[in-house]
Protein backbone atom coordinates (compact mmCIF):
# COMPACT_ATOMS: atom_id res chain seq x y z
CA UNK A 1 17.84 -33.29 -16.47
CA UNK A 2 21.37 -33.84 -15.24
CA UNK A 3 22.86 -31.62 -13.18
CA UNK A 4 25.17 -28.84 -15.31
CA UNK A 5 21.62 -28.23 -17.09
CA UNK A 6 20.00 -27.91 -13.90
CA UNK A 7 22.77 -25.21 -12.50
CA UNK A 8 22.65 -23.38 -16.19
CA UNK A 9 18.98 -23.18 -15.70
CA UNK A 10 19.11 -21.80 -12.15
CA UNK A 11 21.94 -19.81 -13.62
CA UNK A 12 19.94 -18.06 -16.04
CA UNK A 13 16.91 -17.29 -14.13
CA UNK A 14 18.87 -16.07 -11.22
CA UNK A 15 20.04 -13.80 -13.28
CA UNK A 16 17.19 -12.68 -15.17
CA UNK A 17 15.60 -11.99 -11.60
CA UNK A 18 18.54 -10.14 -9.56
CA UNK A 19 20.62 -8.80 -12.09
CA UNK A 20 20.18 -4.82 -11.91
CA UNK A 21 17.47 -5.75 -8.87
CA UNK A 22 17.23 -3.03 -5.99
CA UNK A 23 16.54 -5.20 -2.37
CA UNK A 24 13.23 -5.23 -0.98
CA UNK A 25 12.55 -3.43 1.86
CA UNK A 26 11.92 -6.61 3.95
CA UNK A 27 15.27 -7.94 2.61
CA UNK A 28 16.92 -4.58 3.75
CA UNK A 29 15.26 -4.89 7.58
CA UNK A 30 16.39 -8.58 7.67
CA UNK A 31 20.27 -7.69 6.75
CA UNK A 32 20.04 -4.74 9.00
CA UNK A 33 18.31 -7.02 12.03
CA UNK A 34 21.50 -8.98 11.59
CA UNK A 35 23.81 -6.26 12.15
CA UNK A 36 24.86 -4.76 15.20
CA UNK A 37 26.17 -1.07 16.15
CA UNK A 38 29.97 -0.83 17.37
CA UNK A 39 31.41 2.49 18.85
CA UNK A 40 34.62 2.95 16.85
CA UNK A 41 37.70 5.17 18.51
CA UNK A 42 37.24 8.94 17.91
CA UNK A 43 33.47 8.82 17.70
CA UNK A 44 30.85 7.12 15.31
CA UNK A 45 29.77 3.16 15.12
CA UNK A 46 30.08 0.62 12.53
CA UNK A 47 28.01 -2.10 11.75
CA UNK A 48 29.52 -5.75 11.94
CA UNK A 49 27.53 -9.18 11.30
CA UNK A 50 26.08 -10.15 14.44
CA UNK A 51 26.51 -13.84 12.94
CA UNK A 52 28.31 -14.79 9.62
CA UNK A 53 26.43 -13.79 6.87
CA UNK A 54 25.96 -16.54 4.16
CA UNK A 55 26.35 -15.79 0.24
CA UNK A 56 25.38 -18.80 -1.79
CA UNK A 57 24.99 -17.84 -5.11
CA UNK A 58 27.54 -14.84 -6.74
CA UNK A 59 26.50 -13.19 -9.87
CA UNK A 60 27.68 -10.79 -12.13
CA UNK A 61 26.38 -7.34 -11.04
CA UNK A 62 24.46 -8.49 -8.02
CA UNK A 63 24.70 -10.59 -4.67
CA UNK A 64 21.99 -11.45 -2.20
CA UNK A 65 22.92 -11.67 1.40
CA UNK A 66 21.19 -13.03 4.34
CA UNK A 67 21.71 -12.80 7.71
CA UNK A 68 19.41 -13.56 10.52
CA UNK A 69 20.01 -13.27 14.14
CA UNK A 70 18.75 -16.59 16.25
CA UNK A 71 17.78 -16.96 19.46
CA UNK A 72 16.18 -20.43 20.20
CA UNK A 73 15.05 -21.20 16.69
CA UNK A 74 13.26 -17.92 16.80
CA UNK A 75 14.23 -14.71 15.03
CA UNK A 76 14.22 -11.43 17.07
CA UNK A 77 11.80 -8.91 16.19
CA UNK A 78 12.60 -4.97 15.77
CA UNK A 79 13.44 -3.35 19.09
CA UNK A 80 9.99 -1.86 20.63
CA UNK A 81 9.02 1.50 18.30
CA UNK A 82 10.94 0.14 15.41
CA UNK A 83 9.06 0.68 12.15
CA UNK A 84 8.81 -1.73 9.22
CA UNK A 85 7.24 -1.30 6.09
CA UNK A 86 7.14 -4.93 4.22
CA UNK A 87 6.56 -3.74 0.26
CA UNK A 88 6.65 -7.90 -0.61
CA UNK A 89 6.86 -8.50 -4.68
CA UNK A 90 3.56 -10.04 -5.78
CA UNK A 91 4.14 -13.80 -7.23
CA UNK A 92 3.36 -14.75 -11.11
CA UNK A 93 0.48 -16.43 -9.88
CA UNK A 94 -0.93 -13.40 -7.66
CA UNK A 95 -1.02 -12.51 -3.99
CA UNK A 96 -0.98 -14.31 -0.70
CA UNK A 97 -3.34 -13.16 1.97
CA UNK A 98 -3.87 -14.90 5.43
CA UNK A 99 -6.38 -14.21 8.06
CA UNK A 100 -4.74 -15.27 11.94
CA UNK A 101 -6.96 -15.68 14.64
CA UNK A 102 -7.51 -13.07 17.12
CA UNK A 103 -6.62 -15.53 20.69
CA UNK A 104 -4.43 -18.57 20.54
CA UNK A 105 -7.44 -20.94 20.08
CA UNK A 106 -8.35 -22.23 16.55
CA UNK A 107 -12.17 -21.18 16.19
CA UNK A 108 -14.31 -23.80 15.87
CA UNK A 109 -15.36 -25.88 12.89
CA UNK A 110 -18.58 -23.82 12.39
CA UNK A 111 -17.48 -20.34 13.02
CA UNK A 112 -14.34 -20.77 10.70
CA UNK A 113 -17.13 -21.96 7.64
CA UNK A 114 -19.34 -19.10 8.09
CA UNK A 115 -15.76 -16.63 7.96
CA UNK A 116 -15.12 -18.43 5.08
CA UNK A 117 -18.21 -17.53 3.34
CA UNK A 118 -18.76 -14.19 4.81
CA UNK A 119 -14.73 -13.04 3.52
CA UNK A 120 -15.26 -14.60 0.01
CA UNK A 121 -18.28 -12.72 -0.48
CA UNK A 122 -16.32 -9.67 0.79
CA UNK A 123 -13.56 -10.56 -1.77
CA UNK A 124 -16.55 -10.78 -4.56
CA UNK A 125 -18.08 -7.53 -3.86
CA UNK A 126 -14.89 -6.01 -4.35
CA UNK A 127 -14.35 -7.46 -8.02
CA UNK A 128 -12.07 -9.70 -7.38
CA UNK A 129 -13.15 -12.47 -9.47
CA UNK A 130 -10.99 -16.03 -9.56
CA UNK A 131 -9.30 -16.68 -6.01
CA UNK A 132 -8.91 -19.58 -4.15
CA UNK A 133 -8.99 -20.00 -0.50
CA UNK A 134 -8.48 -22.15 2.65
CA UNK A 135 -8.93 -23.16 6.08
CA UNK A 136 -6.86 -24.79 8.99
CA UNK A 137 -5.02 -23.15 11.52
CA UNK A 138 -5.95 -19.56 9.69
CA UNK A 139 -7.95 -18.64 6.72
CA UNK A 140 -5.79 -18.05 3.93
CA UNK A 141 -6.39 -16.69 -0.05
CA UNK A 142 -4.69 -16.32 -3.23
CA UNK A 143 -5.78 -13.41 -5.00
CA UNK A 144 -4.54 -12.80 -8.91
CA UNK A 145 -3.09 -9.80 -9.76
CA UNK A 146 -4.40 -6.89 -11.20
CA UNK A 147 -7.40 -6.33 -8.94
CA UNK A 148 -8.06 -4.29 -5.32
CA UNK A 149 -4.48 -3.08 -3.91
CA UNK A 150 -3.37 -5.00 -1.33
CA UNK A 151 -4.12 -2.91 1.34
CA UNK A 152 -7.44 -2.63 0.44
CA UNK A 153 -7.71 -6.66 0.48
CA UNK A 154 -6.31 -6.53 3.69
CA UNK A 155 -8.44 -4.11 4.90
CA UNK A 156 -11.56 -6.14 3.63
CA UNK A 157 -10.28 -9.59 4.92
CA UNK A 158 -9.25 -8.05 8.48
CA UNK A 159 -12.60 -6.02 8.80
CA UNK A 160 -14.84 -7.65 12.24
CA UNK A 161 -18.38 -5.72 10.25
CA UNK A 162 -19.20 -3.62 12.87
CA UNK A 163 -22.14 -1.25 12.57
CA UNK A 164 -23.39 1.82 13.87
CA UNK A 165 -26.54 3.85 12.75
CA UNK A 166 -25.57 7.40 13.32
CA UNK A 167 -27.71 10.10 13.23
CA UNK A 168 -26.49 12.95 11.15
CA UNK A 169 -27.80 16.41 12.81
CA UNK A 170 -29.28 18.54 9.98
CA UNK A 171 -27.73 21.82 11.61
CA UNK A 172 -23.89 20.50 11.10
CA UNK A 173 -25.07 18.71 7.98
CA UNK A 174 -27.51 20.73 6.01
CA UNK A 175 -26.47 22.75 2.93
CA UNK A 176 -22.59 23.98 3.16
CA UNK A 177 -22.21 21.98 6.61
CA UNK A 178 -20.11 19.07 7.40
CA UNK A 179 -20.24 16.03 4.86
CA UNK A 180 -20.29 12.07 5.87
CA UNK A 181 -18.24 10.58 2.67
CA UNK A 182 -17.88 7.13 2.12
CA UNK A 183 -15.02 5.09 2.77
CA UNK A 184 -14.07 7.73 5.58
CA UNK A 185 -14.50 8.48 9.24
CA UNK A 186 -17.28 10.94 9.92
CA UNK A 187 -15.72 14.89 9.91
CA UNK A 188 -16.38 14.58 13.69
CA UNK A 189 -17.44 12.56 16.84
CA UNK A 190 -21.41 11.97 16.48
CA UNK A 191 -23.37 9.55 19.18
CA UNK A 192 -24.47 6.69 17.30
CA UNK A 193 -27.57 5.14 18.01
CA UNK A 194 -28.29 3.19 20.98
CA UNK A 195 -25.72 4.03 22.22
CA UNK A 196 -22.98 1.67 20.01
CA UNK A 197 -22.95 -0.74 17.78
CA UNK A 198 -25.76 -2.91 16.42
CA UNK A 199 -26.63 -6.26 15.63
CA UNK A 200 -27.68 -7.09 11.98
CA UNK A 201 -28.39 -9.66 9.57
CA UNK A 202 -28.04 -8.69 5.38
CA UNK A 203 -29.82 -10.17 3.13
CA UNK A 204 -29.42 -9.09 -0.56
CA UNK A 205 -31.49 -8.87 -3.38
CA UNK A 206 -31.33 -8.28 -6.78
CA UNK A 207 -34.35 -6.19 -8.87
CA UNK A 208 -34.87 -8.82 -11.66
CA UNK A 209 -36.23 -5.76 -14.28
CA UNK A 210 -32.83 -2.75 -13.28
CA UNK A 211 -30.28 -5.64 -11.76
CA UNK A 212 -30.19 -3.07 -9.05
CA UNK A 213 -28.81 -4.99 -6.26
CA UNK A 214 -30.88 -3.69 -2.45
CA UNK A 215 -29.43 -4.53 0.80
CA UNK A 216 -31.70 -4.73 4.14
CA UNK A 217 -30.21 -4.64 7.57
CA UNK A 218 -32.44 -6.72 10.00
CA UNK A 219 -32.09 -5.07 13.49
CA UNK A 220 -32.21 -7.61 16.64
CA UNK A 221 -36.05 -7.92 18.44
CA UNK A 222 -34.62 -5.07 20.71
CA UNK A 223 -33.45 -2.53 18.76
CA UNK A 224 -36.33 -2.62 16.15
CA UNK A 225 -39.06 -1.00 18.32
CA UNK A 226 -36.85 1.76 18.83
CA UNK A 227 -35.37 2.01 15.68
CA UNK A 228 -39.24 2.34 14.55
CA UNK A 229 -39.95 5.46 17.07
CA UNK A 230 -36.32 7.22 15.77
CA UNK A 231 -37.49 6.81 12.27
CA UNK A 232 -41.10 8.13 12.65
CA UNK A 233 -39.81 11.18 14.65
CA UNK A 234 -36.61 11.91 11.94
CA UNK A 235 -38.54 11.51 8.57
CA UNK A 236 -36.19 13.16 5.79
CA UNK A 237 -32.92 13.36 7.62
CA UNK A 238 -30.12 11.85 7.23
CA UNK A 239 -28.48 8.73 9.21
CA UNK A 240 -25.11 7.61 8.50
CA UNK A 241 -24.27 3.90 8.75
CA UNK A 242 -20.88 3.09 9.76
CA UNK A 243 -19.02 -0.18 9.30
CA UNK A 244 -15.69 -0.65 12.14
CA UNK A 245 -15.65 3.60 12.14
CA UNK A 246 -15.87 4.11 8.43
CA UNK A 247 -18.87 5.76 6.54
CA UNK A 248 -20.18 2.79 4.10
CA UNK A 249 -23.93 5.25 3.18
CA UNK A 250 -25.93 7.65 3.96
CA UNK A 251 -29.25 7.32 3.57
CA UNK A 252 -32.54 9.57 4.14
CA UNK A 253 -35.34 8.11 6.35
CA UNK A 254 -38.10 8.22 3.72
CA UNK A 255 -40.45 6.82 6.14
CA UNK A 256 -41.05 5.02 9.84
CA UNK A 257 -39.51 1.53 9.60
CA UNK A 258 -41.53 0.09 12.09
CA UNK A 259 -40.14 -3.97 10.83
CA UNK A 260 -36.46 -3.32 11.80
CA UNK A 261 -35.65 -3.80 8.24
CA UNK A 262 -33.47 -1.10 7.00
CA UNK A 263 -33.16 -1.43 3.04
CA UNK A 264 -30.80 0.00 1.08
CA UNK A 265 -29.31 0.65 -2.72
CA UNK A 266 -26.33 -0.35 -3.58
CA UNK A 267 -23.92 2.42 -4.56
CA UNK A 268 -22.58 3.16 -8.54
CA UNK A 269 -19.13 2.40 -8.98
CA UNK A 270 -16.53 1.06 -7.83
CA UNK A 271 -17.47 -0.28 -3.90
CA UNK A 272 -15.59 1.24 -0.67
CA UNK A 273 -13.80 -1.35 1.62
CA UNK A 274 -16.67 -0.28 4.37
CA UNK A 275 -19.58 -1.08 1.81
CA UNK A 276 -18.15 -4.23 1.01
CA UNK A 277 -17.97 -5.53 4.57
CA UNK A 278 -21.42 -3.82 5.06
CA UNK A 279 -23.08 -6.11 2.18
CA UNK A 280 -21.47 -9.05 3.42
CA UNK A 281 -22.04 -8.85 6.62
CA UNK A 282 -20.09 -8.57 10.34
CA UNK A 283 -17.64 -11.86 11.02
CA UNK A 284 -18.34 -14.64 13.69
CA UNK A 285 -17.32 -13.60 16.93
CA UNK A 286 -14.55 -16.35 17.33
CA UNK A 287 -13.10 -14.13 14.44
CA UNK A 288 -13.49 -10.71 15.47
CA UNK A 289 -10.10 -8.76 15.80
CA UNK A 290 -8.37 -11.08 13.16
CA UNK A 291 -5.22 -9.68 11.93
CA UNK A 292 -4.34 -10.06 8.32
CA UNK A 293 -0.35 -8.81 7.74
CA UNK A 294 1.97 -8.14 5.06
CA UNK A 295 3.82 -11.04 4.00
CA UNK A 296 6.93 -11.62 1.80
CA UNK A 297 6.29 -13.06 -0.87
CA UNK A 298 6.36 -16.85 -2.11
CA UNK A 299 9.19 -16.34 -4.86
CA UNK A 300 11.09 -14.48 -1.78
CA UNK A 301 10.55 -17.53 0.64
CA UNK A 302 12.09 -19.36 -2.07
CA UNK A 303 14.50 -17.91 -3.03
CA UNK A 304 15.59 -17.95 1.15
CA UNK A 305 14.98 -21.07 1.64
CA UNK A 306 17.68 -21.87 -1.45
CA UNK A 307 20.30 -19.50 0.20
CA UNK A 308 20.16 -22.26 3.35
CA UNK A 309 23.56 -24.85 3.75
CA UNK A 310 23.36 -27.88 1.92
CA UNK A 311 20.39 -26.97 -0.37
CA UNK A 312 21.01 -28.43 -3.76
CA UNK A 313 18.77 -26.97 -7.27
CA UNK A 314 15.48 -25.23 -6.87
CA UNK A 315 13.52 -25.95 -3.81
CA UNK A 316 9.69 -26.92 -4.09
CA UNK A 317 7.22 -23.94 -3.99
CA UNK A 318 6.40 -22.74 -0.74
CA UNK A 319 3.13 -23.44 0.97
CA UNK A 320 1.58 -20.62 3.33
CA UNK A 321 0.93 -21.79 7.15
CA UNK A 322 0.12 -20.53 10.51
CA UNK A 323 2.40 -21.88 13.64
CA UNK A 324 1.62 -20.89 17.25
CA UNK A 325 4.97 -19.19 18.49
CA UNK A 326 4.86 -17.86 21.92
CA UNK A 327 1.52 -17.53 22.60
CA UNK A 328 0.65 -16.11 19.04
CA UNK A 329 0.11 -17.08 15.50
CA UNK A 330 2.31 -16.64 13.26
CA UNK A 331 2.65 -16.91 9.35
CA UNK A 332 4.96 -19.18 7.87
CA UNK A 333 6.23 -20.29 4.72
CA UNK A 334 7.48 -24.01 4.97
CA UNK A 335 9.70 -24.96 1.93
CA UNK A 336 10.68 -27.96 1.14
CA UNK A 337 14.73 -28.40 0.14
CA UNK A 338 16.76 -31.31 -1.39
CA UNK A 339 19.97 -31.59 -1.06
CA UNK A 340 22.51 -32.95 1.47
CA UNK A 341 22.28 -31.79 5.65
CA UNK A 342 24.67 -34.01 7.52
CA UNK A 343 23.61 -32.21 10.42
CA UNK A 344 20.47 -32.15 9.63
CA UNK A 345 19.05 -29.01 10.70
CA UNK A 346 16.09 -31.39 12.62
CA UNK A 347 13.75 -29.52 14.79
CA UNK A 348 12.09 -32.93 15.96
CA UNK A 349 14.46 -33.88 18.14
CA UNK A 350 16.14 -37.62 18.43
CA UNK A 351 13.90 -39.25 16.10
CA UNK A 352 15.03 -37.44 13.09
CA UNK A 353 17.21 -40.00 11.10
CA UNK A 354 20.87 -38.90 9.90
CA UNK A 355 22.09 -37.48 6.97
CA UNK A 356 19.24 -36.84 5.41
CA UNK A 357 18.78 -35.31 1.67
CA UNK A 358 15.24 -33.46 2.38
CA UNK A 359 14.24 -31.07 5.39
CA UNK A 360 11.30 -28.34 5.23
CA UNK A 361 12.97 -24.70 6.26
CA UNK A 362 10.58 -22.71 8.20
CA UNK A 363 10.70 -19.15 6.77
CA UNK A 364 8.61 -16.18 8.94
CA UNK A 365 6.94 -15.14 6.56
CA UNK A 366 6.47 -11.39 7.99
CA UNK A 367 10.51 -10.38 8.92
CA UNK A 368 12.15 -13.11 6.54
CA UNK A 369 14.27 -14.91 8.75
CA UNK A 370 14.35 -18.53 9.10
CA UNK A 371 12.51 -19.84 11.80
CA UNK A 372 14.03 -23.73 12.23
CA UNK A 373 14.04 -26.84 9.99
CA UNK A 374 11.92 -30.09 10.23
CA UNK A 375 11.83 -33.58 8.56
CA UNK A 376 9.05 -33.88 6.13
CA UNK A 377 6.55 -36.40 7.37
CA UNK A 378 6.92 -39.84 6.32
């Protein structure tokens, strides 16, 4: 393909993507993170660039801008307070999801594989059926469209499993009392058994004459015993079990459990995030208080990464990462761009050769702002 085909190409489908476009909201907090507020004479401000914005492309009916304020390579987050809403446009291919880890260490080996496991499972009790998924410095997945909302994917995929057996008093819970509903905080504060959370191991099973699929909660060698004495003296009342503060069931104690296995049926429907992380169990601790955000999406970080000096046609397609910056992980999409960058852009220091006619642009993936440039690796 020579190059006026290439430019009438990326001509047309610039056009058939922007034209008549409104700007995402993370686009909007990106142009407005590069302005700055100026007192004007008589009263009021005005916003100037707080560096030179940089228009690459100019179409009929539509422009995209970028600016990005830079401070060491880094771009500055919102002012302390500042609310941001990221709405990213889902990709052709579906969604991007990645799970950071909770400290700057990278869990180990063993307790990343059993997060992998545990999530996927989470992702499959949901309904989501083909997705693909990964591990290295995070645990990240692509989900297709048309499933779970994001939020509740999020939700899911961020969820530590914690669980609390609740007891549910029959006074405040009997016939036109207070309700426990599923997928939602109890209507008030109730002491949960022994006194917070408890340790369990699922197993599932799956009736092979109804399909129906039964869930038992195996309760540690210390809580069983007196799980066993609760249950004799509370036949036929109600105990709510709660996943991270959320009601996931609420079953009646048909009998003492005197094994520490608690067994329960799987709800009809449609499955709450809480039930979800319930069947599949809590994560490793290495992974507990995992944060999952909101990312831009890949066609975005594209799209960015072509608005960079120098860039020349389409750049590849973005691959998800996880850098530590500052003490914390953060997402990243790393694009890689050909075209010609006399100066480089080199984040690598001396050894980076000169000019070169590739360089990977670091993109944040959360704020959209360009986060430095490297060489690929030879």
């Amino acid at each position: 393909m020579d190059d006026p085909e290439l430019e009438a190409r990326l001509r047309s489908h610039l056009h058939a993507r922007l034209d008549d476009a409104m700007p995402s909201a993370e686009l909007e907090a990106a142009v407005r993170g590069g302005l700055r507020a100026e007192p004007v004479q008589g009263g009021g401000l005005r916003w100037v660039a707080a560096r030179a914005p940089r228009l690459r492309i100019g179409l009929a009916g539509a422009a995209v801008v970028l600016m990005a304020l830079v401070i060491g390579g880094v771009v500055t987050r919102p002012p302390a307070g500042t609310a941001t809403s990221p709405s990213p446009s889902a990709p052709s291919e579906g969604q991007s999801f990645i799970v950071l880890p909770p400290t700057a260490a990278i869990p180990d080996k063993t307790a990343t594989e059993a997060a992998m496991v545990i999530l996927e499972d989470r992702l499959r009790t949901l309904g989501v059926g083909t997705f693909s998924g990964a591990a290295g410095n995070a645990i990240q997945f692509e989900v297709p469209a048309g499933g779970p909302s994001n939020d509740v994917v999020r939700q899911v995929l961020g969820a530590a499993g914690r669980v609390e057996l609740v007891p549910l008093p029959a006074a405040d819970y009997g016939p036109g009392g207070a309700t426990a509903v599923p997928g939602q905080p109890l209507p008030k504060p109730e002491p949960p058994l022994f006194g917070g959370p408890v340790r369990v191991v699922v197993e599932r099973a799956t009736d092979p004459a109804s399909g129906a699929l039964s869930t038992s909660l195996n309760l540690t060698a210390t809580d069983a015993p007196r799980f066993a004495a609760y249950t004799a003296a509370n036949v036929g009342q109600q105990l709510a079990i709660l996943v991270d503060g959320d009601v996931a069931l609420v079953p009646i104690i048909q009998s003492a459990i005197t094994d520490g296995h608690l067994t329960v049926t799987s709800p009809t429907g449609t499955p709450t995030p809480a039930w979800a992380v319930l069947l599949s169990g809590p994560l490793p601790d290495a992974w507990r208080g995992a944060t999952v955000p909101v990312l831009i999406s890949r066609d975005d970080a594209a799209a960015l990464a072509f608005m960079e000096p120098g860039v020349q046609g389409a750049p590849e397609t973005p691959n998800l990462d996880a850098r530590l910056i500052a003490g914390s992980w953060r997402p990243i999409w790393t694009v890689e761009a050909h075209g010609s960058f006399p100066d480089l852009h080199c984040t690598r220091g001396p050894a980076c050769p000169s000019p070169s006619t590739i360089e990977i642009v670091l993109i944040d993936a959360i704020n959209a702002g360009i986060l430095g440039y490297e060489q690929p690796s030879p």
